[in-house]
Protein backbone atom coordinates (compact mmCIF):
# COMPACT_ATOMS: atom_id res chain seq x y z
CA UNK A 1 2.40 14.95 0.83
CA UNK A 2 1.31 13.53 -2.58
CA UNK A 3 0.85 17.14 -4.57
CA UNK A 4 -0.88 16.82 -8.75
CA UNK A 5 -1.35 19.68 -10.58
CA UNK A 6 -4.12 19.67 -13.02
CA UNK A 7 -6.34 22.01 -15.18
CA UNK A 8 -8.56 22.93 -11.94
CA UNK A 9 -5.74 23.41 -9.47
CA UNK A 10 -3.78 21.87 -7.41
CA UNK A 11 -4.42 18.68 -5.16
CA UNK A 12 -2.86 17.89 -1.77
CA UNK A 13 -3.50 14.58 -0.22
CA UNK A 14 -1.44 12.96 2.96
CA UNK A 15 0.93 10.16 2.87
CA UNK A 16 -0.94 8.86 6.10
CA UNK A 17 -4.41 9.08 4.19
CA UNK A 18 -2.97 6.99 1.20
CA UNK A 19 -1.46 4.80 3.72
CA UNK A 20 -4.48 3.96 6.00
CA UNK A 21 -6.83 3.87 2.91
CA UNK A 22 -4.02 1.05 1.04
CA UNK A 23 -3.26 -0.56 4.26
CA UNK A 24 -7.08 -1.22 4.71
CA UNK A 25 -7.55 -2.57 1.12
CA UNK A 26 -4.48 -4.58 1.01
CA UNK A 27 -5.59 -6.22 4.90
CA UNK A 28 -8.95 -7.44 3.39
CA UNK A 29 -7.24 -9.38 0.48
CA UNK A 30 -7.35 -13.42 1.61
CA UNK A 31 -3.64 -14.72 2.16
CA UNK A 32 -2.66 -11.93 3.28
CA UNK A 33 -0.64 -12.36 7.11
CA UNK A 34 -0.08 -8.73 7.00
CA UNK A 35 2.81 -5.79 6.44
CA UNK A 36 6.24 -5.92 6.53
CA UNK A 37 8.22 -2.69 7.51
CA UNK A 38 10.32 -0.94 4.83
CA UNK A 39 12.26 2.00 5.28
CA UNK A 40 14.18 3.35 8.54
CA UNK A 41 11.11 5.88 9.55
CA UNK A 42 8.63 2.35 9.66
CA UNK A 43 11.48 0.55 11.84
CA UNK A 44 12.18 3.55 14.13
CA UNK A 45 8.37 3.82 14.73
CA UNK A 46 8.28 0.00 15.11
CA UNK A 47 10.70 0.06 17.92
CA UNK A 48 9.00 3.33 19.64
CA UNK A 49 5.98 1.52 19.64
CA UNK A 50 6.30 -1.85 19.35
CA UNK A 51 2.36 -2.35 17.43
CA UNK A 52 1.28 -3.46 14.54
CA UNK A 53 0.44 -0.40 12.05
CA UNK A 54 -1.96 -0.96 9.09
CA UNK A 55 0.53 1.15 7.01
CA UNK A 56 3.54 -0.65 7.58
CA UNK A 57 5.51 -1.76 3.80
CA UNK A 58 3.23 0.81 1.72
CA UNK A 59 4.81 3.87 0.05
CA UNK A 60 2.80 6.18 -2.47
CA UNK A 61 4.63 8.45 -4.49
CA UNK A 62 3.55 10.69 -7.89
CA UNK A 63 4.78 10.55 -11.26
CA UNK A 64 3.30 13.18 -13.00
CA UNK A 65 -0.32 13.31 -12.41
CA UNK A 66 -0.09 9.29 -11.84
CA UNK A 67 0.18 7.33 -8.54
CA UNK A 68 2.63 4.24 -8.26
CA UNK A 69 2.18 2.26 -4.96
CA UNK A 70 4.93 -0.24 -3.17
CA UNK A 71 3.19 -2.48 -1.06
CA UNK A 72 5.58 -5.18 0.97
CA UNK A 73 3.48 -8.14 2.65
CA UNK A 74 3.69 -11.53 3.95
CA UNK A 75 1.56 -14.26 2.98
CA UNK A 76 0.11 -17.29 4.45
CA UNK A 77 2.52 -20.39 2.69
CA UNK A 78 0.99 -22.62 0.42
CA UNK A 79 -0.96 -19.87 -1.19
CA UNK A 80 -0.63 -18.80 -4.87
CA UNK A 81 0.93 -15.90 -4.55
CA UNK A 82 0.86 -14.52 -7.85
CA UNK A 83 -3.03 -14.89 -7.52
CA UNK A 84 -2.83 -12.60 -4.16
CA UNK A 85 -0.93 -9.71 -6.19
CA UNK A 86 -3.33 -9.70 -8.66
CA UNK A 87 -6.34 -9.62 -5.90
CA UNK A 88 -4.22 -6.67 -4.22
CA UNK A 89 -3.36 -4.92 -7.10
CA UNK A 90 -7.05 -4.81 -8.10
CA UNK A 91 -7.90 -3.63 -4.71
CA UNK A 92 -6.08 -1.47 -3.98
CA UNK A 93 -6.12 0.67 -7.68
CA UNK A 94 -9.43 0.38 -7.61
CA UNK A 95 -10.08 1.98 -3.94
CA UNK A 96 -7.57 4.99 -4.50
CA UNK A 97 -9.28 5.42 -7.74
CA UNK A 98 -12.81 5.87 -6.13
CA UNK A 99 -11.59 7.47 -2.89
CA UNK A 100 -9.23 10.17 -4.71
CA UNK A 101 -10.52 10.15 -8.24
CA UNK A 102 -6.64 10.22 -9.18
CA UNK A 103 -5.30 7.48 -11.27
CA UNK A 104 -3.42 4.78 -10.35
CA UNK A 105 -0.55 3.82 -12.59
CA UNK A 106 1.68 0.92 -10.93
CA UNK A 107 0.96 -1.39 -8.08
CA UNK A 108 4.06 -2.67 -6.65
CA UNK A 109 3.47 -5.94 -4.59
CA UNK A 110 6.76 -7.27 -2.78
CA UNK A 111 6.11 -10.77 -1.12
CA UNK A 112 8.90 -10.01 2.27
CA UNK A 113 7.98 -13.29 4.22
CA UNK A 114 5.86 -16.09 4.11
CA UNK A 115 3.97 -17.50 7.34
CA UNK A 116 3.69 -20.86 7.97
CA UNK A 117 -0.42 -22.01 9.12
């Protein structure tokens, strides 16, 4: 549970609702293959379930009343990765900044694997 204080009160949103809402930017970015699982809960669920979740590789935390996101992806090879960062990190601050109205400090983008064609 993401929690910020501010002067109005207090605001609780979901890790799964920052997921889902990331996971969706992040899968409409071009060069993007998809997630990569980080962290043991992600690879427990993986083997449970063996599917594909749209929130794989992203973690949202708070610091302060600022968000910092770690995104882990693959990307199709041959692509410019550095521009495909920049198109995610775009993305995705922009979307949590519309859909929360909370501010976005970092974007983390971690390139875990690259798929050939």
């Amino acid at each position: 549970m993401i929690r910020i204080d501010n002067r109005y009160g207090t605001i609780e949103i979901s890790q799964e609702y920052f997921r889902y809402l990331v996971g969706n930017a992040v899968s409409s970015c071009y060069g993007v293959v998809g997630m990569v699982r980080s962290g043991t809960r992600q690879g427990l669920r993986s083997v449970l379930s063996r599917r594909v979740h749209l929130d794989d590789g992203i973690r949202v935390r708070n610091e302060g009343d600022r968000l910092v996101v770690d995104i882990h992806i693959e990307v199709v090879f041959g692509m410019n990765i550095s521009a495909i960062a920049k198109s995610i990190v775009n993305k995705v601050r922009y979307t949590v900044e519309e859909a929360t109205g909370l501010t976005v400090k970092k974007v983390n983008v971690f390139v875990d694997g690259i798929q050939p064609e």
